[in-house]
N, C-alpha and C. Protein backbone atom coordinates (compact mmCIF):
# COMPACT_ATOMS: atom_id res chain seq x y z
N UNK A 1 -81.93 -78.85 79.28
CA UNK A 1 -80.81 -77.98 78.97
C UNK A 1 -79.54 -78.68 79.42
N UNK A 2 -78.47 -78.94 78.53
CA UNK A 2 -77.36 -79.16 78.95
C UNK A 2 -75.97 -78.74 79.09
N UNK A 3 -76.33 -77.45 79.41
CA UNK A 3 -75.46 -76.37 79.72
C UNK A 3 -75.02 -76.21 80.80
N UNK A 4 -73.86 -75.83 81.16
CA UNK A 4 -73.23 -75.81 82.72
C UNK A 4 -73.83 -73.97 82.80
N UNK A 5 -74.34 -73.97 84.13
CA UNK A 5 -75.21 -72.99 84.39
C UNK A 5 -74.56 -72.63 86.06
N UNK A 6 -74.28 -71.08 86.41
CA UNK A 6 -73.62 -70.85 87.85
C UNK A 6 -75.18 -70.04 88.25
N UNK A 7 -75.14 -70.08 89.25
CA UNK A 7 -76.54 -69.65 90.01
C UNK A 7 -75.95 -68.83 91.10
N UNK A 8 -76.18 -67.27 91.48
CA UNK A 8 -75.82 -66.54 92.82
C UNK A 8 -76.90 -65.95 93.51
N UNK A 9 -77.40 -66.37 94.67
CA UNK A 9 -78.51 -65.68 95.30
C UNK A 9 -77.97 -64.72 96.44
N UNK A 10 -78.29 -63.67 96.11
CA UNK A 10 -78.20 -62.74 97.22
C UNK A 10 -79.02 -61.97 97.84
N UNK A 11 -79.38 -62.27 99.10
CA UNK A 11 -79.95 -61.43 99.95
C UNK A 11 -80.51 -59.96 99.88
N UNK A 12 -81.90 -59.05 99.66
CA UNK A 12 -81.25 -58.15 99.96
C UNK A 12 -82.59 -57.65 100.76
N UNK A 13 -82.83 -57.18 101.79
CA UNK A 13 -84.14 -57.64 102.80
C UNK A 13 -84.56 -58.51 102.50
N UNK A 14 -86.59 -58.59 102.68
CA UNK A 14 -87.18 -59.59 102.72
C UNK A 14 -87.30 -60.15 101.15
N UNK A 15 -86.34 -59.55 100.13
CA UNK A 15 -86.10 -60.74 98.64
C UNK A 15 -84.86 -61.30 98.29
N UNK A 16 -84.66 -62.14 97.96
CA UNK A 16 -83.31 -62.26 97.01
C UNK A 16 -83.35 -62.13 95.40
N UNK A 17 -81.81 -61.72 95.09
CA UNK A 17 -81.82 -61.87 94.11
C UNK A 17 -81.44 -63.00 93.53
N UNK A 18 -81.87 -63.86 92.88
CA UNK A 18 -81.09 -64.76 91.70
C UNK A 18 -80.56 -64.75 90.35
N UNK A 19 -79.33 -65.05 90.33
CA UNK A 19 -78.42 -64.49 89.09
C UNK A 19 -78.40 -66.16 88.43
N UNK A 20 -78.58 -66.20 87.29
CA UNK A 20 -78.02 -67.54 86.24
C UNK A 20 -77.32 -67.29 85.16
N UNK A 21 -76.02 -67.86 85.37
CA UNK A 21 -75.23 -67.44 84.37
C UNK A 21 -74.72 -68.42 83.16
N UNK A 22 -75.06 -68.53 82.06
CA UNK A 22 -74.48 -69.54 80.92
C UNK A 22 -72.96 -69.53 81.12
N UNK A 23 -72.42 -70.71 81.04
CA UNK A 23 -71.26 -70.79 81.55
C UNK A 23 -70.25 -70.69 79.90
N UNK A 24 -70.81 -70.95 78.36
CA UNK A 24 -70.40 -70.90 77.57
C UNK A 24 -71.02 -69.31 77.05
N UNK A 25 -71.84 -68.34 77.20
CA UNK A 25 -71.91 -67.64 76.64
C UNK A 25 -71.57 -66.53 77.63
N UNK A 26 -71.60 -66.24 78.91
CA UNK A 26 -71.36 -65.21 79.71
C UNK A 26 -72.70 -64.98 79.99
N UNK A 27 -74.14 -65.10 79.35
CA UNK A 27 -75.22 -64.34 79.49
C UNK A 27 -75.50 -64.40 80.80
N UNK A 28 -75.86 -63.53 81.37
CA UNK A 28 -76.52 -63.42 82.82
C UNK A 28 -78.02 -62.87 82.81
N UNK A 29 -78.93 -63.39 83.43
CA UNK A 29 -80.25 -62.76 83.71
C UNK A 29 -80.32 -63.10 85.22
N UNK A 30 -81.17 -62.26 85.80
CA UNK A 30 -81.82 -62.23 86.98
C UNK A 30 -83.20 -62.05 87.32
N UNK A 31 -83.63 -62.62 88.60
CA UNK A 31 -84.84 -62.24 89.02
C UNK A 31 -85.01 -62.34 90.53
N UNK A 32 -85.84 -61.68 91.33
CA UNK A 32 -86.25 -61.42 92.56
C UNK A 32 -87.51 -62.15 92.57
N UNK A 33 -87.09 -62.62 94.23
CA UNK A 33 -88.11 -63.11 94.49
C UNK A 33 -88.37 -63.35 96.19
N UNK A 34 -89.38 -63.57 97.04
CA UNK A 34 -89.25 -63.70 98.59
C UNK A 34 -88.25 -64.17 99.18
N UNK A 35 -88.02 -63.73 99.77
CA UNK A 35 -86.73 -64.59 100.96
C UNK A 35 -86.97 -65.64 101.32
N UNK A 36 -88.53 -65.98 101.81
CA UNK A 36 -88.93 -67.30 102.51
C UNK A 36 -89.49 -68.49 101.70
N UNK A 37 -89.36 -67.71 100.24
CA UNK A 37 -89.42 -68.77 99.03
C UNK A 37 -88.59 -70.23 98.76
N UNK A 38 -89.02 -71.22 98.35
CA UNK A 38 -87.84 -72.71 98.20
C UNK A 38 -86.98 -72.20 97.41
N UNK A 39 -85.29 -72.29 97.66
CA UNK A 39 -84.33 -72.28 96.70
C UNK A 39 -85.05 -72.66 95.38
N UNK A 40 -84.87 -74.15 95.69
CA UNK A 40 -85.24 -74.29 94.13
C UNK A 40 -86.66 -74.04 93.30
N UNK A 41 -86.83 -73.53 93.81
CA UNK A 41 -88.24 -72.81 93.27
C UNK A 41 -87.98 -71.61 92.07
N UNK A 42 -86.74 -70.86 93.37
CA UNK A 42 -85.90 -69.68 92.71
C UNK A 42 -85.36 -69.65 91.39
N UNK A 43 -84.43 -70.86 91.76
CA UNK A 43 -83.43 -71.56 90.82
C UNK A 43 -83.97 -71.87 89.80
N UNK A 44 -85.07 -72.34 89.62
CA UNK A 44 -86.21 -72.99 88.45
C UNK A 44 -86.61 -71.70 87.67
N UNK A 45 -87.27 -70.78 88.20
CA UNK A 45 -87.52 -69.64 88.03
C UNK A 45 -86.16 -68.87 87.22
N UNK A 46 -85.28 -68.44 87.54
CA UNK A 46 -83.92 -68.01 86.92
C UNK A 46 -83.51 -68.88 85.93
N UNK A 47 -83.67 -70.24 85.98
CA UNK A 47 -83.65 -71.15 84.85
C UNK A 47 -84.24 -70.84 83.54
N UNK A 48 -85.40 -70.95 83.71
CA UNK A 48 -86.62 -70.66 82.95
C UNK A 48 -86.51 -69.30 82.33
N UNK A 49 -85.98 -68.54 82.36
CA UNK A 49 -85.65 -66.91 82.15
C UNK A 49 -84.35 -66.93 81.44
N UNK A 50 -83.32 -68.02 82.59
CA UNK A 50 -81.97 -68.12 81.14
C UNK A 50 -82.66 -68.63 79.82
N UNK A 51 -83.17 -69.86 79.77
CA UNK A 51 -83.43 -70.55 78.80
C UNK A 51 -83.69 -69.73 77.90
N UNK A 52 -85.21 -68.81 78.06
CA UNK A 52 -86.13 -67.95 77.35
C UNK A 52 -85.18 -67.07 76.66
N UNK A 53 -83.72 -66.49 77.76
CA UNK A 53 -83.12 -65.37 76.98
C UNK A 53 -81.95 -65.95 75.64
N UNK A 54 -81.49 -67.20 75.89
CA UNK A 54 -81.20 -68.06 75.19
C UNK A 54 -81.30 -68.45 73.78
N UNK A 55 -82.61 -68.72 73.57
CA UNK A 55 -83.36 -68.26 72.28
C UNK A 55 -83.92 -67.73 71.85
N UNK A 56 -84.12 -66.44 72.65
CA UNK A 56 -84.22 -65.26 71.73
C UNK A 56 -82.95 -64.61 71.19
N UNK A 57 -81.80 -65.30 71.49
CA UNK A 57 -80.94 -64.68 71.12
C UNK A 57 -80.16 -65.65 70.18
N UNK A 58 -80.70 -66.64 69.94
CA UNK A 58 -80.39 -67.75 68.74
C UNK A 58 -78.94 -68.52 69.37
N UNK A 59 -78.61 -68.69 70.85
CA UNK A 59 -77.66 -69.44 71.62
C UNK A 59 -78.13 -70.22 72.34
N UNK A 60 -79.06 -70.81 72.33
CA UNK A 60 -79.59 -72.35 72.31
C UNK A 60 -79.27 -73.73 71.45
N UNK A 61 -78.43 -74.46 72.14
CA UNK A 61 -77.94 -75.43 71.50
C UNK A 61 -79.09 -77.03 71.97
């Protein structure tokens, strides 16, 4: 993917949330996941979910 992509994890007890945001379309998706989980595990995960929402919505370049 070569899309500029913003990533926000926030805390909220023992999960965070992760936000990925397309930086050309606005789309945002999220997902939860453990607190004591690898960032980028997260990040991969929220990736994988932008992508997916991406082309289902025919804004995949």
């Amino acid at each position: 993917m070569n899309r500029e992509v913003f990533f926000e994890f926030h805390q909220v007890g023992n999960f965070v949330k992760v936000s990925a945001i397309d930086a050309d379309s606005g789309l945002e998706v999220s997902i939860m996941g453990p607190a004591n989980a690898a960032p980028v595990t997260l990040r991969a995960n929220a990736l994988r979910k932008l992508e997916a929402q991406l082309r289902k919505q025919g804004l995949e370049s």
